[in-house]
Protein backbone atom coordinates (compact mmCIF):
# COMPACT_ATOMS: atom_id res chain seq x y z
CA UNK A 1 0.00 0.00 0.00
CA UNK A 2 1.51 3.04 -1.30
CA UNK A 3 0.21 6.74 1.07
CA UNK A 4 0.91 9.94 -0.96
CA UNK A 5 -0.09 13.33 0.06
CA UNK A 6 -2.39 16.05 -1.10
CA UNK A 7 -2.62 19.66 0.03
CA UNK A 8 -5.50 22.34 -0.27
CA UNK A 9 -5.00 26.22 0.47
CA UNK A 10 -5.57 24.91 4.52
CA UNK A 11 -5.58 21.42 4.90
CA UNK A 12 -3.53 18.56 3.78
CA UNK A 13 -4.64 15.18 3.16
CA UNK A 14 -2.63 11.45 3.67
CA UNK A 15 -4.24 8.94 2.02
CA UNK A 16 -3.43 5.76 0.06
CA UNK A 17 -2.30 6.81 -3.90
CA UNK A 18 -6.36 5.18 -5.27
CA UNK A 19 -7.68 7.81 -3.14
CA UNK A 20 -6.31 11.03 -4.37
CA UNK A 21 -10.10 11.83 -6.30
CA UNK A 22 -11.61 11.29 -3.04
CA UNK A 23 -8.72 13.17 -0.90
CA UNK A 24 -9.34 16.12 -3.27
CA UNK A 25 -13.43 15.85 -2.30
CA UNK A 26 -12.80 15.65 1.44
CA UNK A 27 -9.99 18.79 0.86
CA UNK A 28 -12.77 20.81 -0.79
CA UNK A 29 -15.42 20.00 1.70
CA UNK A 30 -13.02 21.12 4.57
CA UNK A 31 -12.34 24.29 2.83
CA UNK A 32 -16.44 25.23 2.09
CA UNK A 33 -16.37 24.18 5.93
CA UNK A 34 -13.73 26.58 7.23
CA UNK A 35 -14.85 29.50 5.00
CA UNK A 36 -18.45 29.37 6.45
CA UNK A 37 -16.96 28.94 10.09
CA UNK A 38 -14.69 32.02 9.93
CA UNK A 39 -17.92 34.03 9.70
CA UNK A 40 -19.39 32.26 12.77
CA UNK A 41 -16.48 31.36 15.11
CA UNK A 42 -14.07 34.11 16.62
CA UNK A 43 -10.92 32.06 15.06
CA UNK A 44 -10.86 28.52 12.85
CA UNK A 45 -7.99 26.29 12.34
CA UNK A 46 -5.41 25.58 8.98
CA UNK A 47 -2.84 23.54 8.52
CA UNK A 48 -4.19 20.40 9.97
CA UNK A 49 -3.97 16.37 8.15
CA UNK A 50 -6.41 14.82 7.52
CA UNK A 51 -5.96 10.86 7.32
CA UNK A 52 -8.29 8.80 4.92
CA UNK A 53 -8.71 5.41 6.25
CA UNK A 54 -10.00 2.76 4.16
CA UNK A 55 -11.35 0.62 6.52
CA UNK A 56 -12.52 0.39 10.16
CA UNK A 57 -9.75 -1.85 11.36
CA UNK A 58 -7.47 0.77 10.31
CA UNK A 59 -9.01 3.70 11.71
CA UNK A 60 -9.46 2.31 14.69
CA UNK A 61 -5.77 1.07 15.14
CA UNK A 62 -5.68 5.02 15.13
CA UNK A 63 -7.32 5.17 18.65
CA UNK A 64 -8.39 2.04 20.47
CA UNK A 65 -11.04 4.32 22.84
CA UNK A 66 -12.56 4.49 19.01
CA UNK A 67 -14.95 1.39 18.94
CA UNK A 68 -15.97 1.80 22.72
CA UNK A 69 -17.30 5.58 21.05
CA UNK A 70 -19.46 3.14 18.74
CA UNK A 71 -20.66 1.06 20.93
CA UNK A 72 -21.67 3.53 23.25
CA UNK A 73 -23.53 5.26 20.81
CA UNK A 74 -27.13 4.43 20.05
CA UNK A 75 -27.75 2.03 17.32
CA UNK A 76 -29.76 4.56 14.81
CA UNK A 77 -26.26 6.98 15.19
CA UNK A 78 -23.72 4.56 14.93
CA UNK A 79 -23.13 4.43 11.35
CA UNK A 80 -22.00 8.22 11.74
CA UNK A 81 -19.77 7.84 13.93
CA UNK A 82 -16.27 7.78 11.14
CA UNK A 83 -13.20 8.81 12.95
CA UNK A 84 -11.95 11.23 15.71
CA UNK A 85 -10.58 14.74 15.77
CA UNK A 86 -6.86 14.91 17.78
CA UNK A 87 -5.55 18.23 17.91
CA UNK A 88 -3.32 18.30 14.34
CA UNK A 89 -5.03 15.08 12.54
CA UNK A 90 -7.97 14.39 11.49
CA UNK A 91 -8.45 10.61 10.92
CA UNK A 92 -11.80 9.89 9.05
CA UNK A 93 -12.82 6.67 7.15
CA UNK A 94 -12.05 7.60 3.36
CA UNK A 95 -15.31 8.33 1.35
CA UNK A 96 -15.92 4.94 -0.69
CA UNK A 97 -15.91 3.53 3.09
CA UNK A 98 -18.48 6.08 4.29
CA UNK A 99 -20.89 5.65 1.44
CA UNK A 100 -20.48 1.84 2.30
CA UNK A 101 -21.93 2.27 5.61
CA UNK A 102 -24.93 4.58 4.20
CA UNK A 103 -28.46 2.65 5.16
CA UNK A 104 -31.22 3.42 1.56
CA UNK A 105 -33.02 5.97 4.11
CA UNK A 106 -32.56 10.01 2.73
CA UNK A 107 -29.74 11.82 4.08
CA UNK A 108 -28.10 9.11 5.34
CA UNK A 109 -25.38 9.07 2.53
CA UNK A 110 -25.06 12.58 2.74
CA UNK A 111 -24.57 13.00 6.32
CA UNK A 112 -21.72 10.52 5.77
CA UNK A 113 -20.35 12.82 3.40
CA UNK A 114 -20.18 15.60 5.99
CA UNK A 115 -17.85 13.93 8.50
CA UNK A 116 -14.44 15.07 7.72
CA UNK A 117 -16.16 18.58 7.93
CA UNK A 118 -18.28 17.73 10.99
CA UNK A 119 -14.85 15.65 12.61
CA UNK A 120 -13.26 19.25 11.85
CA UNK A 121 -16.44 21.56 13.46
CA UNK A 122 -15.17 19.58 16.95
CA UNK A 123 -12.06 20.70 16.30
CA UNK A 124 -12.55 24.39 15.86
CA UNK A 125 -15.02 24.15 18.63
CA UNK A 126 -12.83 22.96 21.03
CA UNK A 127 -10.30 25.94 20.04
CA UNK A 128 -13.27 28.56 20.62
CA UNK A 129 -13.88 27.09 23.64
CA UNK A 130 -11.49 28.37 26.24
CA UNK A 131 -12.61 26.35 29.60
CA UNK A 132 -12.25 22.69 27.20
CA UNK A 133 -9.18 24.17 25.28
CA UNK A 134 -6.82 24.72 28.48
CA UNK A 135 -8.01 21.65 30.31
CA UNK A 136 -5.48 18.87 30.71
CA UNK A 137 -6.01 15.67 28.45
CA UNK A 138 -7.46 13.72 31.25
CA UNK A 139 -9.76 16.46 32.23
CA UNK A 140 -11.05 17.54 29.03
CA UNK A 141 -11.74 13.65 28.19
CA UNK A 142 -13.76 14.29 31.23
CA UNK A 143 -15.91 17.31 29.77
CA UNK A 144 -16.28 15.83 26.56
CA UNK A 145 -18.24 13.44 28.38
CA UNK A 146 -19.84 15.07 30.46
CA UNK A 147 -20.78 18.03 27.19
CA UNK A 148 -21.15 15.54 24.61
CA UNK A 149 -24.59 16.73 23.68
CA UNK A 150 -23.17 20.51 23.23
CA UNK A 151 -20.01 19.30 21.69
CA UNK A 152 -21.04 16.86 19.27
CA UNK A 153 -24.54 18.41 18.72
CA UNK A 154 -22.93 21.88 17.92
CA UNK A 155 -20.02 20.05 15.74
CA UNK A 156 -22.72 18.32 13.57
CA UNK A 157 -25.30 20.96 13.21
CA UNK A 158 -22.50 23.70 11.85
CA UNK A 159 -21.06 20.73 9.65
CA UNK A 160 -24.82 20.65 8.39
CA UNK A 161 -25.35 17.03 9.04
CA UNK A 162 -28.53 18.08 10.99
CA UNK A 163 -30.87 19.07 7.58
CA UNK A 164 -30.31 15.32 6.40
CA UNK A 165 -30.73 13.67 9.93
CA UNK A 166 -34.40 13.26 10.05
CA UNK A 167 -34.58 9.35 9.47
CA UNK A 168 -32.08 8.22 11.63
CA UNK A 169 -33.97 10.58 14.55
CA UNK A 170 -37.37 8.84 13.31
CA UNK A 171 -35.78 5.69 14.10
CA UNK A 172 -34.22 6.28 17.30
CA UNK A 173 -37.39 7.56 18.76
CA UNK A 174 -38.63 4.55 18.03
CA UNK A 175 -35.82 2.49 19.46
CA UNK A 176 -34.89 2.09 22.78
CA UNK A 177 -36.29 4.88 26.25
CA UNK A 178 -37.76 7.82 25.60
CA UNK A 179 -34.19 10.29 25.33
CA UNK A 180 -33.17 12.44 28.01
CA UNK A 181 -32.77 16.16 27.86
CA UNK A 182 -30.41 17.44 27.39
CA UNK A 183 -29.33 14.16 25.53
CA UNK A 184 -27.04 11.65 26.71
CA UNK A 185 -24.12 10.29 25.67
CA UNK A 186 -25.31 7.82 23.51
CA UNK A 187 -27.56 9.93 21.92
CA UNK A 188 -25.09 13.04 21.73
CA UNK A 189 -24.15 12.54 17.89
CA UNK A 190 -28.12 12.33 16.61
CA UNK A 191 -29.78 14.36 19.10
CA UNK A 192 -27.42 16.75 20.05
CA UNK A 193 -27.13 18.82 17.46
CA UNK A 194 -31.37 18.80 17.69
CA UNK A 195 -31.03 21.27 20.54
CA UNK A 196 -28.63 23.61 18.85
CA UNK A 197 -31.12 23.79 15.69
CA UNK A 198 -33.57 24.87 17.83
CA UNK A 199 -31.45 27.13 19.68
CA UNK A 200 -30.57 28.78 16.25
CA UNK A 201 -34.17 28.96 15.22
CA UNK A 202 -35.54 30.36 18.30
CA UNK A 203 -32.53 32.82 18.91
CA UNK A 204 -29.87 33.11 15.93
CA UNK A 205 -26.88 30.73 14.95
CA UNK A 206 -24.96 33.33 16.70
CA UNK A 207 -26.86 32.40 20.21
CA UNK A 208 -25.74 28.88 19.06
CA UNK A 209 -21.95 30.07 18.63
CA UNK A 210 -22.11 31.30 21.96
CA UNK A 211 -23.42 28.30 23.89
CA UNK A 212 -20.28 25.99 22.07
CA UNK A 213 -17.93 28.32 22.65
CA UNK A 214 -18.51 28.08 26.62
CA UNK A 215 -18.74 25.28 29.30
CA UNK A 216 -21.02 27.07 32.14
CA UNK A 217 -19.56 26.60 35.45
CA UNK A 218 -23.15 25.35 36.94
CA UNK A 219 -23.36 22.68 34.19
CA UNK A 220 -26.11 22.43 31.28
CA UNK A 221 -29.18 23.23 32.96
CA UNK A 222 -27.39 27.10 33.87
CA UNK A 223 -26.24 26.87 30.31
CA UNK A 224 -29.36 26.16 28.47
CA UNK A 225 -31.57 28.71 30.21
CA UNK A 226 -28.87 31.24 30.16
CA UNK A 227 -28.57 29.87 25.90
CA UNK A 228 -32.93 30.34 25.92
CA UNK A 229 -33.21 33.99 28.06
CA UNK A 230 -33.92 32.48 31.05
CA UNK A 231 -37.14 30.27 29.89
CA UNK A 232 -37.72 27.88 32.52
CA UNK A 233 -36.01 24.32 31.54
CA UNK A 234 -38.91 22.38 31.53
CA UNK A 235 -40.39 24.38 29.25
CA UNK A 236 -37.55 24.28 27.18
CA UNK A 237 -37.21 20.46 27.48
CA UNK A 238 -40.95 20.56 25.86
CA UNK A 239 -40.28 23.19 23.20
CA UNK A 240 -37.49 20.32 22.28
CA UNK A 241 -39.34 17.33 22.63
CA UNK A 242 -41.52 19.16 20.45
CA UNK A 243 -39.10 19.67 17.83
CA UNK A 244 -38.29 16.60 17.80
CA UNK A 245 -41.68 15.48 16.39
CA UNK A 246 -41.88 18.38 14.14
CA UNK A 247 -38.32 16.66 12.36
CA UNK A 248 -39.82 13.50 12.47
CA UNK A 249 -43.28 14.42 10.89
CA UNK A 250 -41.35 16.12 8.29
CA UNK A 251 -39.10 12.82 7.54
């Protein structure tokens, strides 16, 4: 197996010498994806690698905490979980890979599509967000944990994975307990990024920037009614359970 490398303006991509069509698609994507976040976020990132895996075995030789991720993840989200952001790589299953994973439901091929660019959302997140970005590795393991819903959710929904997510939320509200609010761990890649849509639609994408961008001290119930004006959070927990069943219905 031969790896060759490809650059863009920002990015540059290592990937096995087949892949250099698809490196080029992942490059662009990345580059639509920074360009949109630079009028959103305070400050993105350049001059990161991205790694194009062709398979799981070898992305996950990448980071062994990779398949626990997947099998702590819901069943209806784990086919969207492709790789893991570290802090100058990007290592994301190549695209033939992804579109092997898609299920024949709509969006679910093109929310594969958006991972590199939702893999590299996290990333510029995490560098807006000065209370995760100074913690310690073992600490801000810790927070991503504990602000996986905000994390991932807000990571996905600026990637745009969110638009084509409807089917895969129709089927995990029909699988398994009803989900928690704000949404747990193994719902944080669907359903997070469900509360920052609303967020954006009830108060701007730039109330949405803000909530990423900060871990409140008194954890997410402070943060969400601080994020919704002070709206008590059961109400808000309704207002999303609500959405919820609007995205379905519309599915």
């Amino acid at each position: 197996m031969t790896w060759v490398e490809t650059s863009s303006p920002s990015f540059r991509a290592r990937h096995e010498a087949a892949h250099a069509h698809d490196a080029d698609r992942v490059l662009h994507s990345l580059e639509r994806t920074r360009t949109r976040l630079a009028q959103l976020f305070p400050s993105t990132i350049a001059e990161l690698t991205v790694v194009l895996h062709g398979g799981s075995i070898s992305l996950s030789m990448t980071n062994p905490l990779l398949p626990l991720v997947w099998l702590a993840t819901a069943p209806a989200a784990r086919r969207y979980v492709g790789g893991w952001a570290g802090s100058d790589e990007l290592h994301v299953l190549a695209p033939a890979a992804l579109e092997a994973r898609a299920s024949a439901v709509p969006g679910s091929r093109e929310m594969l599509a958006l991972t590199a660019a939702a893999l590299y959302t996290r990333r510029v997140i995490t560098e807006n967000n000065e209370p995760l970005n100074r913690a310690r590795a073992p600490a801000r393991a810790r927070l991503g944990i504990r602000w996986a819903w905000l994390l991932e959710g807000a990571a996905r929904y600026f990637a745009g994975q969110t638009e084509h997510a409807r089917p895969a939320i129709a089927r995990r509200l029909h699988e398994g307990r009803r989900p928690r609010f704000p949404p747990g761990i193994r719902d944080a890649p669907l359903l997070g990024a469900t509360v920052i849509d609303l967020l954006a639609r009830e108060r701007g994408e730039p109330a949405a920037v803000a909530l990423a961008c900060r871990l409140h001290p008194q954890g997410a119930r402070a943060a969400l009614s601080a994020a919704f004006r002070g709206r008590p959070y059961l109400e808000t927990e309704g207002a999303w359970r609500s959405h919820l069943t609007r995205l379905v219905a519309a599915a």
